[in-house]
Protein backbone atom coordinates (compact mmCIF):
# COMPACT_ATOMS: atom_id res chain seq x y z
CA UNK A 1 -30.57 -7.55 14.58
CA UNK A 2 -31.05 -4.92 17.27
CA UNK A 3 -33.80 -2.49 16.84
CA UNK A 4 -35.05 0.31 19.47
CA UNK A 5 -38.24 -0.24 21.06
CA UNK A 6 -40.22 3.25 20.94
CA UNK A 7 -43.43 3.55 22.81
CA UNK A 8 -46.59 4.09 20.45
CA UNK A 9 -47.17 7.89 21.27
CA UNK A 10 -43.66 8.78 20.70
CA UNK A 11 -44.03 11.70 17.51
CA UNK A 12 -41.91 10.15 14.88
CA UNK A 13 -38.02 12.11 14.40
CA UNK A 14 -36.36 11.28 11.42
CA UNK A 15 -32.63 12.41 11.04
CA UNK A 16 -30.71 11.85 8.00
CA UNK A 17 -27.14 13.07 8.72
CA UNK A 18 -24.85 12.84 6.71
CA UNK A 19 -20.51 14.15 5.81
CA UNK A 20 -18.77 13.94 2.95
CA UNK A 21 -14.90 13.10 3.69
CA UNK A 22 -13.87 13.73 -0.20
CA UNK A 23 -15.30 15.92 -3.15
CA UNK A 24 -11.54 16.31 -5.21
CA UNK A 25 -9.61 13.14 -5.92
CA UNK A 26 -7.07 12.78 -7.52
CA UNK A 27 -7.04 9.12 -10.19
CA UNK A 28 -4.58 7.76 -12.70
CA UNK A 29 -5.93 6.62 -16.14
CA UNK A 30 -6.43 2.76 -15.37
CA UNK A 31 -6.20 3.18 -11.59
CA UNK A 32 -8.48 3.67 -8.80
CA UNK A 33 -9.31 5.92 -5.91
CA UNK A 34 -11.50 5.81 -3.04
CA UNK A 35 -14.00 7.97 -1.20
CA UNK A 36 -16.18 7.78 1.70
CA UNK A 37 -19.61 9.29 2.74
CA UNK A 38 -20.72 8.81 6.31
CA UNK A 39 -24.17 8.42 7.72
CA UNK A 40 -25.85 9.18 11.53
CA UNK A 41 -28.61 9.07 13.33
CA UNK A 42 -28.14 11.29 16.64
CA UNK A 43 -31.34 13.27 16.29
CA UNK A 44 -34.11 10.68 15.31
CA UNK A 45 -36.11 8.76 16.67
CA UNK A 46 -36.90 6.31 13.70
CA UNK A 47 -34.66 3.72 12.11
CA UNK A 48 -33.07 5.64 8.91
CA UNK A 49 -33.08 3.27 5.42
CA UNK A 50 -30.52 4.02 3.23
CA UNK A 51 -30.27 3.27 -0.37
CA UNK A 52 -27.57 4.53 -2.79
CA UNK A 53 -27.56 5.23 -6.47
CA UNK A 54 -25.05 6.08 -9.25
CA UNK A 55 -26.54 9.28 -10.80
CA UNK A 56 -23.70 10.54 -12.55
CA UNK A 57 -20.57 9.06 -14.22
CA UNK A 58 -18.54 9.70 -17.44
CA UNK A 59 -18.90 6.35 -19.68
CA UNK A 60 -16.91 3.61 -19.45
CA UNK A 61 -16.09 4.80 -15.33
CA UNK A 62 -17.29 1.65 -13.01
CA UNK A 63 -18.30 3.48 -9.80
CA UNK A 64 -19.10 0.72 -6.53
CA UNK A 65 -20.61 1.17 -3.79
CA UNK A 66 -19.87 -1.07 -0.68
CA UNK A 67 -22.16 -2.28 0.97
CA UNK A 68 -23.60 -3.28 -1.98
CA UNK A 69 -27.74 -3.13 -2.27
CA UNK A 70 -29.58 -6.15 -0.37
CA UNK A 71 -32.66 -6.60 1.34
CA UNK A 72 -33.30 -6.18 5.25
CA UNK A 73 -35.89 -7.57 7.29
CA UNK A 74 -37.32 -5.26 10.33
CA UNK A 75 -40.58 -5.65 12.30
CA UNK A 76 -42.31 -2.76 12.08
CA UNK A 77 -45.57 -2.70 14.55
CA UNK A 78 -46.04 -6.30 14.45
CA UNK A 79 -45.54 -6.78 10.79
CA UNK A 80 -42.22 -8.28 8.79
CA UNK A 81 -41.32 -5.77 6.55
CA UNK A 82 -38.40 -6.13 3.85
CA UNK A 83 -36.20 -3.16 2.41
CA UNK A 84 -33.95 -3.09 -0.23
CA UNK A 85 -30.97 -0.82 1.00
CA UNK A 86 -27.74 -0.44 1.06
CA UNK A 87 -27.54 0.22 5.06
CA UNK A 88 -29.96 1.44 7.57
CA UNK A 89 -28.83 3.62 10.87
CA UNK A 90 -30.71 3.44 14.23
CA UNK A 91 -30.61 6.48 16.51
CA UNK A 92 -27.74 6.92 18.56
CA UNK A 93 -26.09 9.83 20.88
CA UNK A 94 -22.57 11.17 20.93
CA UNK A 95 -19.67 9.83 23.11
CA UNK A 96 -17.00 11.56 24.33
CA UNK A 97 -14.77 9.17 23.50
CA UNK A 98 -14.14 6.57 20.68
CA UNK A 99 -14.92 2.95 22.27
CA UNK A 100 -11.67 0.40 21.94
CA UNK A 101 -14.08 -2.16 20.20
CA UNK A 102 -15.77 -0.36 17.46
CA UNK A 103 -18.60 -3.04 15.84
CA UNK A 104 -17.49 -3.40 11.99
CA UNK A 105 -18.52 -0.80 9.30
CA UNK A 106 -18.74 2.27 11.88
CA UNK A 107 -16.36 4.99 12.86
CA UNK A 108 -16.75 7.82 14.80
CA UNK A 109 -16.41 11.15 13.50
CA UNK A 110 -16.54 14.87 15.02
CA UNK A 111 -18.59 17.46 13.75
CA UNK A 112 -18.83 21.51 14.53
CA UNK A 113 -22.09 21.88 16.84
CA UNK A 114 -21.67 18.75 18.27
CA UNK A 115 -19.75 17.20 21.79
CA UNK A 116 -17.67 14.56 20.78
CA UNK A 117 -17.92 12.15 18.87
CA UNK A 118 -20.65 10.56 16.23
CA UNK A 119 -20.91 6.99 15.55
CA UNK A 120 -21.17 6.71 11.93
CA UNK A 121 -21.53 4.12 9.11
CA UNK A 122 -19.38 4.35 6.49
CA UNK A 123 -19.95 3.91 2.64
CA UNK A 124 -16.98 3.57 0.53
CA UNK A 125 -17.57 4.91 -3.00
CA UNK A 126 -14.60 2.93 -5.49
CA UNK A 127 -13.90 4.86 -8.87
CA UNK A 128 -12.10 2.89 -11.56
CA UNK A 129 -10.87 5.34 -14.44
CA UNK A 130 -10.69 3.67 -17.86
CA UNK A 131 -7.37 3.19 -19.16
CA UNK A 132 -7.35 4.95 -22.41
CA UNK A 133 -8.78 8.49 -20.36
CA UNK A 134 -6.60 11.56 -20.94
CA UNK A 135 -4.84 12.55 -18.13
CA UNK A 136 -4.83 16.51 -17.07
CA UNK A 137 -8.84 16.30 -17.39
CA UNK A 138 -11.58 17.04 -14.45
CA UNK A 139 -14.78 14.89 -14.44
CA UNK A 140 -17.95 14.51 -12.14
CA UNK A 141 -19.62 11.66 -10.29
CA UNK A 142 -22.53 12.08 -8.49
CA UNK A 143 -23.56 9.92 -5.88
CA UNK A 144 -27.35 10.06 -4.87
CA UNK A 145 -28.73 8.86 -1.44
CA UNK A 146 -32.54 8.76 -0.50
CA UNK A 147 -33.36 8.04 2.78
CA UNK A 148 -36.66 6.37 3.64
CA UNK A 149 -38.75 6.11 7.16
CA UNK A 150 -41.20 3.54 8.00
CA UNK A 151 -44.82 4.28 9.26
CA UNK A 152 -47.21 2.51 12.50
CA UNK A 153 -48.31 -0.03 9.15
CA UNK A 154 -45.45 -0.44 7.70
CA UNK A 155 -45.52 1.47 4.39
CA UNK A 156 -42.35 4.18 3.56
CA UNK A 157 -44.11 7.21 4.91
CA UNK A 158 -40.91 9.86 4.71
CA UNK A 159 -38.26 10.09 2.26
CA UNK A 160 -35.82 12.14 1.97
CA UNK A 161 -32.83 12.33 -1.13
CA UNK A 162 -29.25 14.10 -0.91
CA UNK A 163 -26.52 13.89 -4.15
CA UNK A 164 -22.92 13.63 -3.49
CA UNK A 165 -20.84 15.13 -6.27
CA UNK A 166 -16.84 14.08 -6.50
CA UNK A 167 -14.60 15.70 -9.09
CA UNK A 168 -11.81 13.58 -10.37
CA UNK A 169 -8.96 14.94 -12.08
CA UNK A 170 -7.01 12.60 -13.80
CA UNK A 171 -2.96 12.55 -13.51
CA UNK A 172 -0.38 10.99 -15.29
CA UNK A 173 0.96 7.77 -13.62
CA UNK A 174 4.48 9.00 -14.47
CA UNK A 175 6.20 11.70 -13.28
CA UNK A 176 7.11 14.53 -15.45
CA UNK A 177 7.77 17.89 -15.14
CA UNK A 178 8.62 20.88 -18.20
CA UNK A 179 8.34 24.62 -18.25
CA UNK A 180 5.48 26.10 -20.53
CA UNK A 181 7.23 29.41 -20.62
CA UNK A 182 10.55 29.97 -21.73
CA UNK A 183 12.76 32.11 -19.35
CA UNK A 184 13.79 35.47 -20.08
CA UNK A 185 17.70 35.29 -21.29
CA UNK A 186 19.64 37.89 -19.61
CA UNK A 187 21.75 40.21 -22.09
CA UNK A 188 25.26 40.16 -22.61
CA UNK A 189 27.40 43.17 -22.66
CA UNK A 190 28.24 42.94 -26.06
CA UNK A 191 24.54 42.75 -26.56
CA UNK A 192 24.22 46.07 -24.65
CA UNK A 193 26.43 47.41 -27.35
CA UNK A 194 28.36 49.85 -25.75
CA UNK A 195 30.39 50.72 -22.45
CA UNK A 196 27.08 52.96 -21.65
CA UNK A 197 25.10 49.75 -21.15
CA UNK A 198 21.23 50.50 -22.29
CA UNK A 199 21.48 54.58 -22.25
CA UNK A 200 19.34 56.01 -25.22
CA UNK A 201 21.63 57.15 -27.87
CA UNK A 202 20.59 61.10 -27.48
CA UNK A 203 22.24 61.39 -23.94
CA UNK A 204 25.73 58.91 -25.47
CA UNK A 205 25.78 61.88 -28.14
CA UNK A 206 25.52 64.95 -25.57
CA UNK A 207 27.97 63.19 -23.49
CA UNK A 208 30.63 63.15 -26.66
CA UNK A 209 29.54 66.62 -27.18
CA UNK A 210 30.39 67.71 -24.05
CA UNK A 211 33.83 65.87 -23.63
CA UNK A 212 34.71 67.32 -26.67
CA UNK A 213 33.66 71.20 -25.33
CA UNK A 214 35.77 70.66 -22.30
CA UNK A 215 38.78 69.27 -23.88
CA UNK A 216 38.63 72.87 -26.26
CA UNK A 217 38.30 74.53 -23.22
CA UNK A 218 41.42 73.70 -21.43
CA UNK A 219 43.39 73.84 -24.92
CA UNK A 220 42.63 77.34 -25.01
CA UNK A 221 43.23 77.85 -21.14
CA UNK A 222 46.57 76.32 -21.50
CA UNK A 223 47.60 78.65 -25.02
CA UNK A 224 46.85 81.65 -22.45
């Protein structure tokens, strides 16, 4: 294991970055679905420990988190120290481009503010949704993180915690599709009711009226 060798005046840095590729997935009853959270250090100075916990999660979900929790050794001024994590992150800097052989469990990512591109390590978050949840529903799982920072005698002397929250909806696994409103049925003419289509009866009745007045009219021009 490869650790950076800081000289002893150096004022400590710590850096805890962090993106979250996912916060709406999308999970069918029995099925899973997968997220991931990503973790730097381009700022620091100081090895960043990283240990993740469930905090939130409808029953009967199984959340995992890979890598799993274990325990790291580092020698911190002299002394063996061991922390129970689930990764730690050493300081780094941004490359312009993304190396051909990228070491196993990093990617590089962009980020606004930043020139090109940050080595990250990558956490994959695994949801499992029972089998017997309705489908059409939105739940949360939160995801905390708390970062720690070792001192010159090798006691935590930073921490620092951040909470992730995902919303899953749950879908069907088949697919089905059905109107919830009926559609408007356009009316016939005999449903109209009359050559005059949907005129009020009051101007049908002046129009009559009017015919009839005209057809006097030449009558009586035609007796002349």
């Amino acid at each position: 294991m490869s650790t950076p060798v800081l000289a002893q005046e150096d004022a400590p840095v710590y850096n805890f970055g962090t993106m979250q590729a996912d916060r709406n997935i999308m999970i069918g009853p029995g099925e899973t679905g997968d997220a991931k959270l990503y973790f730097f250090n381009i700022h620091g100075n100081r090895i960043t420990h990283i240990r993740l916990y469930v905090k939130e999660a409808p029953e009967g979900w199984n959340i995992e988190i890979n890598p799993e929790v274990h325990t790291e050794q580092f020698k911190v001024s002299g002394l063996t120290v061991n922390s129970t994590e689930n990764l730690y992150v050493e300081p780094s800097v941004s490359t312009p481009d993304i190396p051909e052989d990228k070491p196993e469990g990093l990617e590089y990512i962009r980020m606004e503010g930043v020139d090109g591109y940050i080595p990250a390590k990558v956490v994959k978050i695994t949801i499992r949704v029972p089998e017997e949840e309705e489908a059409g529903k939105t739940f949360r799982v939160g995801v905390e993180a708390i970062a720690n920072w070792f001192g010159q005698k090798g006691m935590v002397t930073f921490s620092q915690s951040r909470t992730f929250d995902y919303y899953i909806t749950t879908i069907s696994k088949e697919y089905s599709e059905e109107v919830l409103q009926p559609e408007r049925s356009e009316k016939t003419v005999s449903e109209k009711g009359n050559l005059f289509g949907e005129l009020p009866e009051t101007y049908i009745v002046i129009g009559i009226l009017i015919l009839i007045v005209l057809l006097q009219l030449i009558l009586y021009i035609r007796k002349r």
